[in-house]
Protein backbone atom coordinates (compact mmCIF):
# COMPACT_ATOMS: atom_id res chain seq x y z
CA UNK A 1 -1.89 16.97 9.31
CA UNK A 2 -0.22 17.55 6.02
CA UNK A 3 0.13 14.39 4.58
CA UNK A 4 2.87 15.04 2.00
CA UNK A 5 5.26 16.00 5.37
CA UNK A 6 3.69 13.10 6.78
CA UNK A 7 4.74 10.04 4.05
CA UNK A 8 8.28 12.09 2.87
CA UNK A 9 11.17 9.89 3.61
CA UNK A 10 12.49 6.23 4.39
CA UNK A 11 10.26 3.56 5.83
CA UNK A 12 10.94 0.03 6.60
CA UNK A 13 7.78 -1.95 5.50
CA UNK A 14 7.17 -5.67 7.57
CA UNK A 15 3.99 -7.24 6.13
CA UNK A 16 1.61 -10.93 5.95
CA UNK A 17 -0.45 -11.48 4.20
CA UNK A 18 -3.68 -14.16 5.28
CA UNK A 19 -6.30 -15.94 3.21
CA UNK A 20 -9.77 -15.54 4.48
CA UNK A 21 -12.20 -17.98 3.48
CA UNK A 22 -15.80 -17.13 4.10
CA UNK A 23 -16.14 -16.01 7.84
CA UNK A 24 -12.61 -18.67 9.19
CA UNK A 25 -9.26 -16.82 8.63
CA UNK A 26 -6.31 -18.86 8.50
CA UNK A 27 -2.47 -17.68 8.42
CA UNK A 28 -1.06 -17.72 5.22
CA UNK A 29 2.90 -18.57 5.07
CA UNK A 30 3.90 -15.30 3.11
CA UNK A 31 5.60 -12.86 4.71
CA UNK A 32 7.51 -9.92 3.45
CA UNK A 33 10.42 -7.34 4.14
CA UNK A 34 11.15 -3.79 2.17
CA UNK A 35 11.83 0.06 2.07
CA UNK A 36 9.22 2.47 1.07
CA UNK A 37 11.34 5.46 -0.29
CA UNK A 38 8.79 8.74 -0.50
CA UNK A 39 11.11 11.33 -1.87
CA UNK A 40 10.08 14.70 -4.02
CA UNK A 41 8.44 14.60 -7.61
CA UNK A 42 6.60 17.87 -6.98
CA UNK A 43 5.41 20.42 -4.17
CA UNK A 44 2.10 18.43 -3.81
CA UNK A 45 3.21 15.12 -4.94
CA UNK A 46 5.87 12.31 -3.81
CA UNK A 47 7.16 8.90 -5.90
CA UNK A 48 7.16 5.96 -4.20
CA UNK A 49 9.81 3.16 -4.87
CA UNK A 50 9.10 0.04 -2.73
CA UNK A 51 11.73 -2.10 -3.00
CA UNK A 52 11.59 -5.75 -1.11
CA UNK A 53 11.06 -9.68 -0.50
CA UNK A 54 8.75 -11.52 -0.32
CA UNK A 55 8.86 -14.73 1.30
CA UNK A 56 6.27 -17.34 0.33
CA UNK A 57 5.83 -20.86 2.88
CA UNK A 58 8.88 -21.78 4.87
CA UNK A 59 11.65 -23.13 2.86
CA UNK A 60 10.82 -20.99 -0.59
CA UNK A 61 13.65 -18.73 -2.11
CA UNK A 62 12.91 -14.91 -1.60
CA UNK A 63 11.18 -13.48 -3.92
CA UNK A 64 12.09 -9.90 -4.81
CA UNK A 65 9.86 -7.35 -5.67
CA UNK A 66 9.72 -3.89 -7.12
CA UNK A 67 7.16 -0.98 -7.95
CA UNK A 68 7.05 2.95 -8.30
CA UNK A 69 3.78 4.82 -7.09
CA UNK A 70 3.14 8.32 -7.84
CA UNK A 71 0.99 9.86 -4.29
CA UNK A 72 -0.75 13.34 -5.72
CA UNK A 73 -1.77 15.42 -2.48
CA UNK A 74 -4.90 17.57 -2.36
CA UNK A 75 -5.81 18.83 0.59
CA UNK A 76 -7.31 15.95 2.69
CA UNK A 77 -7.50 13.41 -0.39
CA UNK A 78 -4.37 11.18 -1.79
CA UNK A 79 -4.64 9.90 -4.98
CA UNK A 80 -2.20 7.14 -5.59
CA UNK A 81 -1.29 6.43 -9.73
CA UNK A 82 1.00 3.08 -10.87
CA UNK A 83 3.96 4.98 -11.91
CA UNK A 84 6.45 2.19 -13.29
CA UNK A 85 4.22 1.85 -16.58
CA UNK A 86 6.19 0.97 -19.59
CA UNK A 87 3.32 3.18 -21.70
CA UNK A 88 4.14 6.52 -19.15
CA UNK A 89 0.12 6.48 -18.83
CA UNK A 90 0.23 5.74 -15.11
CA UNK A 91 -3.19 4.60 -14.57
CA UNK A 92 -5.13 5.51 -11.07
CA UNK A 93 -4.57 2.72 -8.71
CA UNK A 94 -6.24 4.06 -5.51
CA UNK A 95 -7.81 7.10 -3.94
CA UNK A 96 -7.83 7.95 0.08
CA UNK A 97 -9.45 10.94 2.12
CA UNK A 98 -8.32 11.94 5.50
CA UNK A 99 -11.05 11.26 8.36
CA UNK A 100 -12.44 13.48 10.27
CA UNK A 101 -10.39 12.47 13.23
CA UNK A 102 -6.95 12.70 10.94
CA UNK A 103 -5.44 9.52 11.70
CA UNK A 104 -7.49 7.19 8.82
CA UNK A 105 -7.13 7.47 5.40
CA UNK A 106 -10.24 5.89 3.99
CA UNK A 107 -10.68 4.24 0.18
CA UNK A 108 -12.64 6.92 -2.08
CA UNK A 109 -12.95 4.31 -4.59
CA UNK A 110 -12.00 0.90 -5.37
CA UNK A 111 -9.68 0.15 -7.74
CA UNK A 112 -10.94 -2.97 -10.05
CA UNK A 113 -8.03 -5.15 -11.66
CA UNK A 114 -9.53 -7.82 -13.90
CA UNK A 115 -11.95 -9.30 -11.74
CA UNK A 116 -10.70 -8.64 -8.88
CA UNK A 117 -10.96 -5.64 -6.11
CA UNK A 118 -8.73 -3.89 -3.92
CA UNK A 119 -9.50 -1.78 -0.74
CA UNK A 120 -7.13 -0.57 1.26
CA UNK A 121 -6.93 1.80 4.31
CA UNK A 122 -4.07 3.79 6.10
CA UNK A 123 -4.03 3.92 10.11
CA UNK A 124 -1.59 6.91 10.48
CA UNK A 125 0.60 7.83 13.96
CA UNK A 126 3.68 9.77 14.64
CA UNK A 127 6.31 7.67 13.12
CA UNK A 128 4.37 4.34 12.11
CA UNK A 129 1.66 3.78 9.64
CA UNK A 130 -0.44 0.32 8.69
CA UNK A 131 -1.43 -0.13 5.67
CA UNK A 132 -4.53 -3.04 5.33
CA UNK A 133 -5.69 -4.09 2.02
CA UNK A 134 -8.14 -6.38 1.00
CA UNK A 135 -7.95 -8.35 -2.06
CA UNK A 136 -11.54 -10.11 -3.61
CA UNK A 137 -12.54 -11.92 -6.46
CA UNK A 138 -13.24 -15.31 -8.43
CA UNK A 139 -9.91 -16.65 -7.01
CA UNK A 140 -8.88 -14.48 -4.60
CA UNK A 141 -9.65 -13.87 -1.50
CA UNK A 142 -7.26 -12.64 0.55
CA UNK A 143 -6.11 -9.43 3.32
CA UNK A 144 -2.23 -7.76 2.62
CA UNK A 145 -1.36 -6.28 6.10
CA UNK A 146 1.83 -3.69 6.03
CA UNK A 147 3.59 -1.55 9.76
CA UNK A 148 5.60 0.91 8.28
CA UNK A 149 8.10 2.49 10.81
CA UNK A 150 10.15 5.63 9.95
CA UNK A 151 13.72 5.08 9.31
């Protein structure tokens, strides 16, 4: 699979996100609606502009929501850099490898914000993709689940 082919175009992103608190789960009320556009920055790279809301408990106001990631392609690996940095040093955010089987892209690392961690893995098909991340730390403790279906 060449991955760059793979993500290049529109996708329309549905996503919840759920708080887990030690080994119970329970639904958290935020839910969220957007457009991943992957279009050209290079022959082995592709920006990403996500552009959304995000809707948090049942009678809150959208919130909308914004952000540019840069995906660099290598081979099997995807490194993914914040690319909407007012400095233009767009800091690594995440890095993925392809599994063996080619429908899994797998955290290489995990990216540390403050004191908190984010893991995140891609289950890839034809035209649909999930995206799961996990979110941990002193006051967090939470799981961000995205279905992405081509436009």
């Amino acid at each position: 699979m060449k991955l760059y082919d793979y993500f290049l175009g529109d996708w329309q992103l549905t996503g919840t996100s759920r708080i887990l608190t030690g080994h119970a789960t329970t639904m958290h009320a935020t839910t969220m609606h957007a457009t991943w556009r992957f279009s050209p920055l290079s022959p082995d790279s592709l920006l990403l502009t996500e552009n959304g809301e995000m809707i948090m408990g049942k009678t809150a106001a959208p919130l909308s929501f914004w952000r540019e990631y840069r995906y660099q392609f290598a081979g099997d690996r995807v490194l993914v850099y914040f690319h909407d940095q007012p400095s233009g040093n767009y800091e690594l955010y995440q890095a993925y490898r392809l599994d063996e089987n080619g429908h899994l892209l797998v955290p290489d690392n995990t990216y540390l914000c403050a004191l908190d961690t984010y893991d995140a893995r891609f289950e890839l098909d034809n035209a649909h993709f999930a995206q799961h991340t996990w979110v941990n730390g002193p006051q967090k403790d939470y799981r961000l689940d995205k279905e992405l279906q081509r436009i």
